[in-house]
C-alpha atoms as a PDB file:
ATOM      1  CA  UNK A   1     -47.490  96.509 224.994  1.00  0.00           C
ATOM      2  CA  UNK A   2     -46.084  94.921 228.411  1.00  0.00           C
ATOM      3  CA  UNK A   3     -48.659  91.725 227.210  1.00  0.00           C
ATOM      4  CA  UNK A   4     -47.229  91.956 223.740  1.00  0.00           C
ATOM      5  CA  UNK A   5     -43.302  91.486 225.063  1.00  0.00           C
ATOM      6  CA  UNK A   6     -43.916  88.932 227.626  1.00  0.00           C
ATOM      7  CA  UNK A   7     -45.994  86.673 224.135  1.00  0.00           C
ATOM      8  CA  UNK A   8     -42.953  87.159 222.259  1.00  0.00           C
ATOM      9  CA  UNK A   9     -40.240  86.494 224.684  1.00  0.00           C
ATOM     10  CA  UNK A  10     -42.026  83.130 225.705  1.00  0.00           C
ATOM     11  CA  UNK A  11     -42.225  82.529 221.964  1.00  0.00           C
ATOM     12  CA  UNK A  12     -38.607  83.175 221.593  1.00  0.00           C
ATOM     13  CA  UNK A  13     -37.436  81.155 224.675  1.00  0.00           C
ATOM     14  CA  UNK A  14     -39.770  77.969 223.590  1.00  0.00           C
ATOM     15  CA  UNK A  15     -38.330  77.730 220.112  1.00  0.00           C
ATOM     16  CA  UNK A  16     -34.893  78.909 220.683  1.00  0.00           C
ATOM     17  CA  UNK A  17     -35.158  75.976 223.565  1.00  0.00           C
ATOM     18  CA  UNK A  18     -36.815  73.275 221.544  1.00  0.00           C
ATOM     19  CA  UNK A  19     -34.373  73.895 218.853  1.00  0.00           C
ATOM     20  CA  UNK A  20     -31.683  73.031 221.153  1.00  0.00           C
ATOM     21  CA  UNK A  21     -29.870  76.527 220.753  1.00  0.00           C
ATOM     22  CA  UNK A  22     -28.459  78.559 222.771  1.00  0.00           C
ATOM     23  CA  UNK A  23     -28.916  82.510 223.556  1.00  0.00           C
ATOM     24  CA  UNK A  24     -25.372  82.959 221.811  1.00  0.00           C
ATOM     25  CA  UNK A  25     -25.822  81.052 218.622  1.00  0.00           C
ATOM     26  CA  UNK A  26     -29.206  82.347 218.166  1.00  0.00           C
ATOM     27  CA  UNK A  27     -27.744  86.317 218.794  1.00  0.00           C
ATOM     28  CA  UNK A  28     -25.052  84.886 216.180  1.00  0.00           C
ATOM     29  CA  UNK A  29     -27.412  84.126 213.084  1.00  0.00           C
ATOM     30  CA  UNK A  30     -29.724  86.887 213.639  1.00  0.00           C
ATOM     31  CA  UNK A  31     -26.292  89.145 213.565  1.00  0.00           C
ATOM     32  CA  UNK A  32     -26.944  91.130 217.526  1.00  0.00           C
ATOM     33  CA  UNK A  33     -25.443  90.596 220.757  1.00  0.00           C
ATOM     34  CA  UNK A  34     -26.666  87.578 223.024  1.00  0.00           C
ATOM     35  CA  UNK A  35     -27.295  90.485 225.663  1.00  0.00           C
ATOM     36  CA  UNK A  36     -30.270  91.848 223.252  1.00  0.00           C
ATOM     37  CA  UNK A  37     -31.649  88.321 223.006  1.00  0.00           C
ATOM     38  CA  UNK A  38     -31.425  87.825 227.095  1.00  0.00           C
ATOM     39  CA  UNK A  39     -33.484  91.099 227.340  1.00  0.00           C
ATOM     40  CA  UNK A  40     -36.037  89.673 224.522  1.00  0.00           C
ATOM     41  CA  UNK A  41     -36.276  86.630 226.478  1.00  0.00           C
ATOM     42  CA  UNK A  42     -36.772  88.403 229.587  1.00  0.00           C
ATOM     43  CA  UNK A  43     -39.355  91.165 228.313  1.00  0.00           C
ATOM     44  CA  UNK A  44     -37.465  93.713 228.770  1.00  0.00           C
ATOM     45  CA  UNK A  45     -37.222  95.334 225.135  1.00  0.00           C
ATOM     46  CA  UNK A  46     -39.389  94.491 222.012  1.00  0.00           C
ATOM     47  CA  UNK A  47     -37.286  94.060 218.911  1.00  0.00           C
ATOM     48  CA  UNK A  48     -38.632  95.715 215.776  1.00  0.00           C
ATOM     49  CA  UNK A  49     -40.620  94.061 212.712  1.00  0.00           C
ATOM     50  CA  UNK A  50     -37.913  92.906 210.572  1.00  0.00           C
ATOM     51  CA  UNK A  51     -35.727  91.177 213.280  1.00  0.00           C
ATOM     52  CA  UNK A  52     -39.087  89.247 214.304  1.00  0.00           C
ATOM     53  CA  UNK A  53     -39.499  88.214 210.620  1.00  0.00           C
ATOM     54  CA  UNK A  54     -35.416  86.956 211.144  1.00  0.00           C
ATOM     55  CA  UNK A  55     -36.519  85.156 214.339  1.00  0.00           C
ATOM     56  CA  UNK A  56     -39.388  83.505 212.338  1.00  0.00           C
ATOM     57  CA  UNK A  57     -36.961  82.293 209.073  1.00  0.00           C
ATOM     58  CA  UNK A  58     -34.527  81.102 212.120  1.00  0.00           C
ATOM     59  CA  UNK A  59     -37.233  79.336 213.727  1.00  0.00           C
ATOM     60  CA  UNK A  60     -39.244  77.993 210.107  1.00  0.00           C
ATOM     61  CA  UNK A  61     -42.291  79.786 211.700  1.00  0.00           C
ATOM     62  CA  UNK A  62     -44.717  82.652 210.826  1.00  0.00           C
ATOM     63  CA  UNK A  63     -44.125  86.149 212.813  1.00  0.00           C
ATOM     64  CA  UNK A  64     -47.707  85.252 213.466  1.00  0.00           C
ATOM     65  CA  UNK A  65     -46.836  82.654 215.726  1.00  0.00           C
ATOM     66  CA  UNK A  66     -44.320  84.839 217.138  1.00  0.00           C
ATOM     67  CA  UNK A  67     -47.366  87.137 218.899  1.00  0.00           C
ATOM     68  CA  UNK A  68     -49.552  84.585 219.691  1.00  0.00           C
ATOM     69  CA  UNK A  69     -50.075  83.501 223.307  1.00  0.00           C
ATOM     70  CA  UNK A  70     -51.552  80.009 221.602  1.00  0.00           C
ATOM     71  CA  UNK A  71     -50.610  77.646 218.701  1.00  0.00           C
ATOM     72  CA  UNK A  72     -51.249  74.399 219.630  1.00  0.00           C
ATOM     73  CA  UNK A  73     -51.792  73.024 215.749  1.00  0.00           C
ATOM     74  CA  UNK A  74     -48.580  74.444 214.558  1.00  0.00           C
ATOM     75  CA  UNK A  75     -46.157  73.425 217.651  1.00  0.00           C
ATOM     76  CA  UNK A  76     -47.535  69.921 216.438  1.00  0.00           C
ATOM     77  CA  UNK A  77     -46.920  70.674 212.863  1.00  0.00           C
ATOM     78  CA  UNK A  78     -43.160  72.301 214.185  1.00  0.00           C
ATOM     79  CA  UNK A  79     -42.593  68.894 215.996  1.00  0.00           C
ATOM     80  CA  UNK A  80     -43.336  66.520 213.297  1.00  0.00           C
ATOM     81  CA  UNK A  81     -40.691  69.179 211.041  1.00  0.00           C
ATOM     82  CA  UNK A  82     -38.332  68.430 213.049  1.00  0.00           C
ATOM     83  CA  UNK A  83     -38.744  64.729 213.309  1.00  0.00           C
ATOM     84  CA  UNK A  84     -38.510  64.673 209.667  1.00  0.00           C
ATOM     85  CA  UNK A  85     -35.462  66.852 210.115  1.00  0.00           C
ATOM     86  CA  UNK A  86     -33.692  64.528 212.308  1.00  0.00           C
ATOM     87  CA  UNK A  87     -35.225  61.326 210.331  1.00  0.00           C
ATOM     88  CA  UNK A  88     -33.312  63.097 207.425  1.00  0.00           C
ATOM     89  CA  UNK A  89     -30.333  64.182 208.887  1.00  0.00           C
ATOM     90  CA  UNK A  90     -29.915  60.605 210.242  1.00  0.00           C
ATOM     91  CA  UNK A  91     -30.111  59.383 207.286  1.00  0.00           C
ATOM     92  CA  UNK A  92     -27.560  61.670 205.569  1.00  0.00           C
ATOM     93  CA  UNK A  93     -25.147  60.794 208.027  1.00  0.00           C
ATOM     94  CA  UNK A  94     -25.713  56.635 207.347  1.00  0.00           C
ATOM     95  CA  UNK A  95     -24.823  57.953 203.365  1.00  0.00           C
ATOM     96  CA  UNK A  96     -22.219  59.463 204.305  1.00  0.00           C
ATOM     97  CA  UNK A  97     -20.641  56.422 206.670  1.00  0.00           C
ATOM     98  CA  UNK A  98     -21.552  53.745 204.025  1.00  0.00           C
ATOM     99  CA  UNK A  99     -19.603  55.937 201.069  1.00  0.00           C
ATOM    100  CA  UNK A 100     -16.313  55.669 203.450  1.00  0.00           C
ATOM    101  CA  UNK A 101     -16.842  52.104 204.184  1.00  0.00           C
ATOM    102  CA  UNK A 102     -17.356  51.441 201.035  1.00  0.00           C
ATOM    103  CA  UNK A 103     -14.162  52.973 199.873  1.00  0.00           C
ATOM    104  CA  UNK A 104     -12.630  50.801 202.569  1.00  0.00           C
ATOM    105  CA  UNK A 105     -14.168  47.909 200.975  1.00  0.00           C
ATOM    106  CA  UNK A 106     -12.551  48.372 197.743  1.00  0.00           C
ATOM    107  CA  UNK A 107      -9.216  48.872 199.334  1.00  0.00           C
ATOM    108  CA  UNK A 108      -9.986  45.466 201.409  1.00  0.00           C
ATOM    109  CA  UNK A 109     -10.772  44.072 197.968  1.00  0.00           C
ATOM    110  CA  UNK A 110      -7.643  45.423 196.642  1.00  0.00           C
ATOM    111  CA  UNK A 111      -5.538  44.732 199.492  1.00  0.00           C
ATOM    112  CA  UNK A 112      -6.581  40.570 199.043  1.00  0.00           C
ATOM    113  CA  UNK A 113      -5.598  40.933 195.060  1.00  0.00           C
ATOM    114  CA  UNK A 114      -2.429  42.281 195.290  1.00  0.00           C
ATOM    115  CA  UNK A 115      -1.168  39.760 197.910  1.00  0.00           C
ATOM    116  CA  UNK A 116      -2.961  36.662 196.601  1.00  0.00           C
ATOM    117  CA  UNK A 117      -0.946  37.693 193.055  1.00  0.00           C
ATOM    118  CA  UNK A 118       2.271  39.370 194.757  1.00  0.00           C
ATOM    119  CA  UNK A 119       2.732  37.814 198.273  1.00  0.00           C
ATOM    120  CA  UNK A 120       4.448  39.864 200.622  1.00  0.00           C
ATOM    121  CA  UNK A 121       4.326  42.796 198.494  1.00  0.00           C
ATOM    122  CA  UNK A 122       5.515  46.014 200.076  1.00  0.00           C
ATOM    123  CA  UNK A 123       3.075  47.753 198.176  1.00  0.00           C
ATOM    124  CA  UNK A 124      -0.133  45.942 198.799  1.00  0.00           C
ATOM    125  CA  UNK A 125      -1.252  48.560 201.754  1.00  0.00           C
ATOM    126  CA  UNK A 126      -1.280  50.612 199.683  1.00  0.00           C
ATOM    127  CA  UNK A 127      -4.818  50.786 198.972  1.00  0.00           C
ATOM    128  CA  UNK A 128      -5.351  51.361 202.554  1.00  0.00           C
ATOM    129  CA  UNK A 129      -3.462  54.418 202.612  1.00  0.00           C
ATOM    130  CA  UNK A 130      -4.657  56.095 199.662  1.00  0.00           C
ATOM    131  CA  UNK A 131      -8.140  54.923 201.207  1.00  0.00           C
ATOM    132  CA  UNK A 132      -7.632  57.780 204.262  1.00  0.00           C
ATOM    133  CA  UNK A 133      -7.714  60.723 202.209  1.00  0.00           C
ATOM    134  CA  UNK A 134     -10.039  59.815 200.027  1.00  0.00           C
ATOM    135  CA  UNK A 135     -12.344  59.034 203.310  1.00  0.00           C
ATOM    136  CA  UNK A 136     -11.683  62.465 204.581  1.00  0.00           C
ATOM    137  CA  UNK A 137     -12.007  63.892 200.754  1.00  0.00           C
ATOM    138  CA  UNK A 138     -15.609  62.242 200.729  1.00  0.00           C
ATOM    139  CA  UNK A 139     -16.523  63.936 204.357  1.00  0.00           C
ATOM    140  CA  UNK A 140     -15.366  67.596 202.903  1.00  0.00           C
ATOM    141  CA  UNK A 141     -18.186  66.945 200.500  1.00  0.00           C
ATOM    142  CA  UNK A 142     -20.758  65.509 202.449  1.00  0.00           C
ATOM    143  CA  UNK A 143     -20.279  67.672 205.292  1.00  0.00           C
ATOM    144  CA  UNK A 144     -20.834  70.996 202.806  1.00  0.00           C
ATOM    145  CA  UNK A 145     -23.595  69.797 201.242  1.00  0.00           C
ATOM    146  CA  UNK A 146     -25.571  68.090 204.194  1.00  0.00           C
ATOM    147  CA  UNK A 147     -23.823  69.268 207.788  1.00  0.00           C
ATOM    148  CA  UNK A 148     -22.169  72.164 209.156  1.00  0.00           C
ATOM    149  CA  UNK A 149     -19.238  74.027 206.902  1.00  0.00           C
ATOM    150  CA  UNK A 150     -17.318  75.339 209.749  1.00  0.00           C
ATOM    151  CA  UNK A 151     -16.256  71.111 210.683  1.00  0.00           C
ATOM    152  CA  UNK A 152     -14.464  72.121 206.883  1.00  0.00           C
ATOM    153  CA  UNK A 153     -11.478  73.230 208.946  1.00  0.00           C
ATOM    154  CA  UNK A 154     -11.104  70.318 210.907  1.00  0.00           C
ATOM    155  CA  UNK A 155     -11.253  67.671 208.211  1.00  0.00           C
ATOM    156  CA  UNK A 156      -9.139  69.670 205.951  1.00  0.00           C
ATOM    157  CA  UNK A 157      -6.828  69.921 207.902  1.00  0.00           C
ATOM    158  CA  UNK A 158      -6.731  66.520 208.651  1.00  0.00           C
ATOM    159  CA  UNK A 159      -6.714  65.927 205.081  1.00  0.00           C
ATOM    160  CA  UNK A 160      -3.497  68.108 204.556  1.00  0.00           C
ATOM    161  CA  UNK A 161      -1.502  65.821 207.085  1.00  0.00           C
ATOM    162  CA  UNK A 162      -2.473  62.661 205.651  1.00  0.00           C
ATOM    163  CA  UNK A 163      -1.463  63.561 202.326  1.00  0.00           C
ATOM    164  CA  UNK A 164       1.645  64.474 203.863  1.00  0.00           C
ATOM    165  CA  UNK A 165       2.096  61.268 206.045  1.00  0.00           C
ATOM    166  CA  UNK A 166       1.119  59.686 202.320  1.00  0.00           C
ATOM    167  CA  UNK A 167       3.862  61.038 200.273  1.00  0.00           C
ATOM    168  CA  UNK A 168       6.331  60.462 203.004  1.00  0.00           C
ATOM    169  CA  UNK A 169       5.575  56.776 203.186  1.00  0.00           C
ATOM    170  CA  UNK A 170       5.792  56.872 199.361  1.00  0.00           C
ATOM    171  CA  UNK A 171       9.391  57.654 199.568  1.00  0.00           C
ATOM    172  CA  UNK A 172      10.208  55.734 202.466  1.00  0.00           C
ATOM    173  CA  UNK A 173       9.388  52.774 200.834  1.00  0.00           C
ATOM    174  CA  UNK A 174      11.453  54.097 197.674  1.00  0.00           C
ATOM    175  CA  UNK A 175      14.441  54.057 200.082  1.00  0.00           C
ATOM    176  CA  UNK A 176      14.070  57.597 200.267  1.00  0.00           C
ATOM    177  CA  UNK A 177      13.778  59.558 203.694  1.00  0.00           C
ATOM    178  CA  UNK A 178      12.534  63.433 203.546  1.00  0.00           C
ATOM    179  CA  UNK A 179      11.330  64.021 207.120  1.00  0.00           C
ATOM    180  CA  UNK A 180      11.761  67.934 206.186  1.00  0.00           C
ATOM    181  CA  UNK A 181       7.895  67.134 204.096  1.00  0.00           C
ATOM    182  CA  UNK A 182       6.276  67.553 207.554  1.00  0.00           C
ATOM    183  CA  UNK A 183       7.526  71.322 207.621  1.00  0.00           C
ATOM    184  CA  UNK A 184       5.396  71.899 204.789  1.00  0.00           C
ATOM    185  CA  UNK A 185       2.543  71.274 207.072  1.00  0.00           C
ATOM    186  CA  UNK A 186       3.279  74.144 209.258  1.00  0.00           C
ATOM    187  CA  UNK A 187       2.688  77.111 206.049  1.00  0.00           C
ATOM    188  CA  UNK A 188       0.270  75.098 204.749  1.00  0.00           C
ATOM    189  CA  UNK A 189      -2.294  74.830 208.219  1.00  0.00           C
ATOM    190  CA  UNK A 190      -1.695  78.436 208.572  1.00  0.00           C
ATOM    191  CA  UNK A 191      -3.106  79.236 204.847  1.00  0.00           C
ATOM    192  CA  UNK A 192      -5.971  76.938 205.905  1.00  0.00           C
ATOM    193  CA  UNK A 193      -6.690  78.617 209.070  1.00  0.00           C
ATOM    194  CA  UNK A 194      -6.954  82.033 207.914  1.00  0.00           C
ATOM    195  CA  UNK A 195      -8.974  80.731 204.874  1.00  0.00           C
ATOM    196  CA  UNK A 196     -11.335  79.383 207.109  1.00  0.00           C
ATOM    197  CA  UNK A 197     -11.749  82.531 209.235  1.00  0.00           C
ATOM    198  CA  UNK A 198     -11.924  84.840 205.876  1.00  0.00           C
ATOM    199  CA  UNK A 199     -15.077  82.115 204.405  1.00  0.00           C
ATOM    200  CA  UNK A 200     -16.744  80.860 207.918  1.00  0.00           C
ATOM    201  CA  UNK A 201     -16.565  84.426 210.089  1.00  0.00           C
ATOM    202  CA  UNK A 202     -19.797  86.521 210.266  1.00  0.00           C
ATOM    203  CA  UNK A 203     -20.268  90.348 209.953  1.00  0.00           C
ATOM    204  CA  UNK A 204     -19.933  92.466 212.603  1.00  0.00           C
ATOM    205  CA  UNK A 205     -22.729  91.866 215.573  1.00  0.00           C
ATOM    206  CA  UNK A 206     -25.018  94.664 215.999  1.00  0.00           C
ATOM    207  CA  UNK A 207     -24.665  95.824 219.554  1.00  0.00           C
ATOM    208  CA  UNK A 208     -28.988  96.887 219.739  1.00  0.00           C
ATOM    209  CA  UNK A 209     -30.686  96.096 222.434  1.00  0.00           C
END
């Protein structure tokens, strides 16, 4: 049994470590404590069948590879996963990038228009500013369907005061000054801030060691 805990804590060290996670975030999608995975990692306790079979989904392994002392073919089949991984994940973030410059583009393309028809138009930047929400608008969807959905608060929020800094510099430029707009900022990053801890927060962790 000692043999058997000493397999699966290496196991659980090398993959947690190759995967570039740490003890906490590992404790955090498996739903424990990170003191039950130190004492995993350290052989102290054994944890049961179906949190091994969580370990292996975490991991993309078999629970067979979890009690092995020796898997040479599939660490080499684990590495080349997560080359492609990374080869894909680079390339979603180049998508991403080149669907925001691109917007930028059109608002270059715009911007040239407008003053080559109307020179010294008040109104031909405006393409650039519409251009920032729409930017941050485009990462809110890329980030949910490719990256991580907790970075939602950030660029919403983001999102939020730009809209805000839009419609002010809407009126300003309509002669009209409501500097008061900002305050609505205040209400409004509260309601995103306990939105995001309501969607994003996990269960309660299970204290077992």
């Amino acid at each position: 049994m000692d043999e058997i805990k000493l397999i699966i804590a290496r196991n659980i060290t090398d993959l947690r470590r190759k995967n570039n996670m740490t003890q906490a975030e590992l404790a955090e999608r498996l739903n424990y404590s990170d003191k039950a995975i130190s004492k995993w990692e350290r052989g102290e306790s054994l944890p049961d069948v179906t949190v091994l079979k969580s370990v292996a989904d975490v991991f993309r392994v078999t629970v067979d590879y979890l009690l092995r002392p020796e898997h040479h073919e599939e660490e080499e089949r684990l590495r080349k996963k997560q080359f492609l991984d990374r080869r894909k994940r680079r390339n979603c973030k180049i998508i991403m990038w080149m669907s925001i410059l691109l917007v930028w583009l059109l608002a270059t393309v715009a911007f040239v228009v407008v003053n080559t028809i109307f020179p010294r138009n008040i109104w031909s930047i405006s393409p650039y500013m519409f251009s920032v929400p729409i930017s941050f608008i485009l990462g809110i969807i890329f980030n949910t369907v490719w990256f991580n959905k907790r970075h939602n608060f950030i660029i919403i929020s983001l999102l939020m005061w730009t809209v805000i800094a839009l419609l002010f510099f809407i009126l300003l430029m309509c002669h009209i000054k409501v500097y008061l707009l900002f305050a609505l900022g205040i209400p409004g990053q509260a309601i995103i801030f306990l939105w995001s801890g309501m969607r994003f927060s996990g269960k309660k962790k299970k204290r077992k060691e």
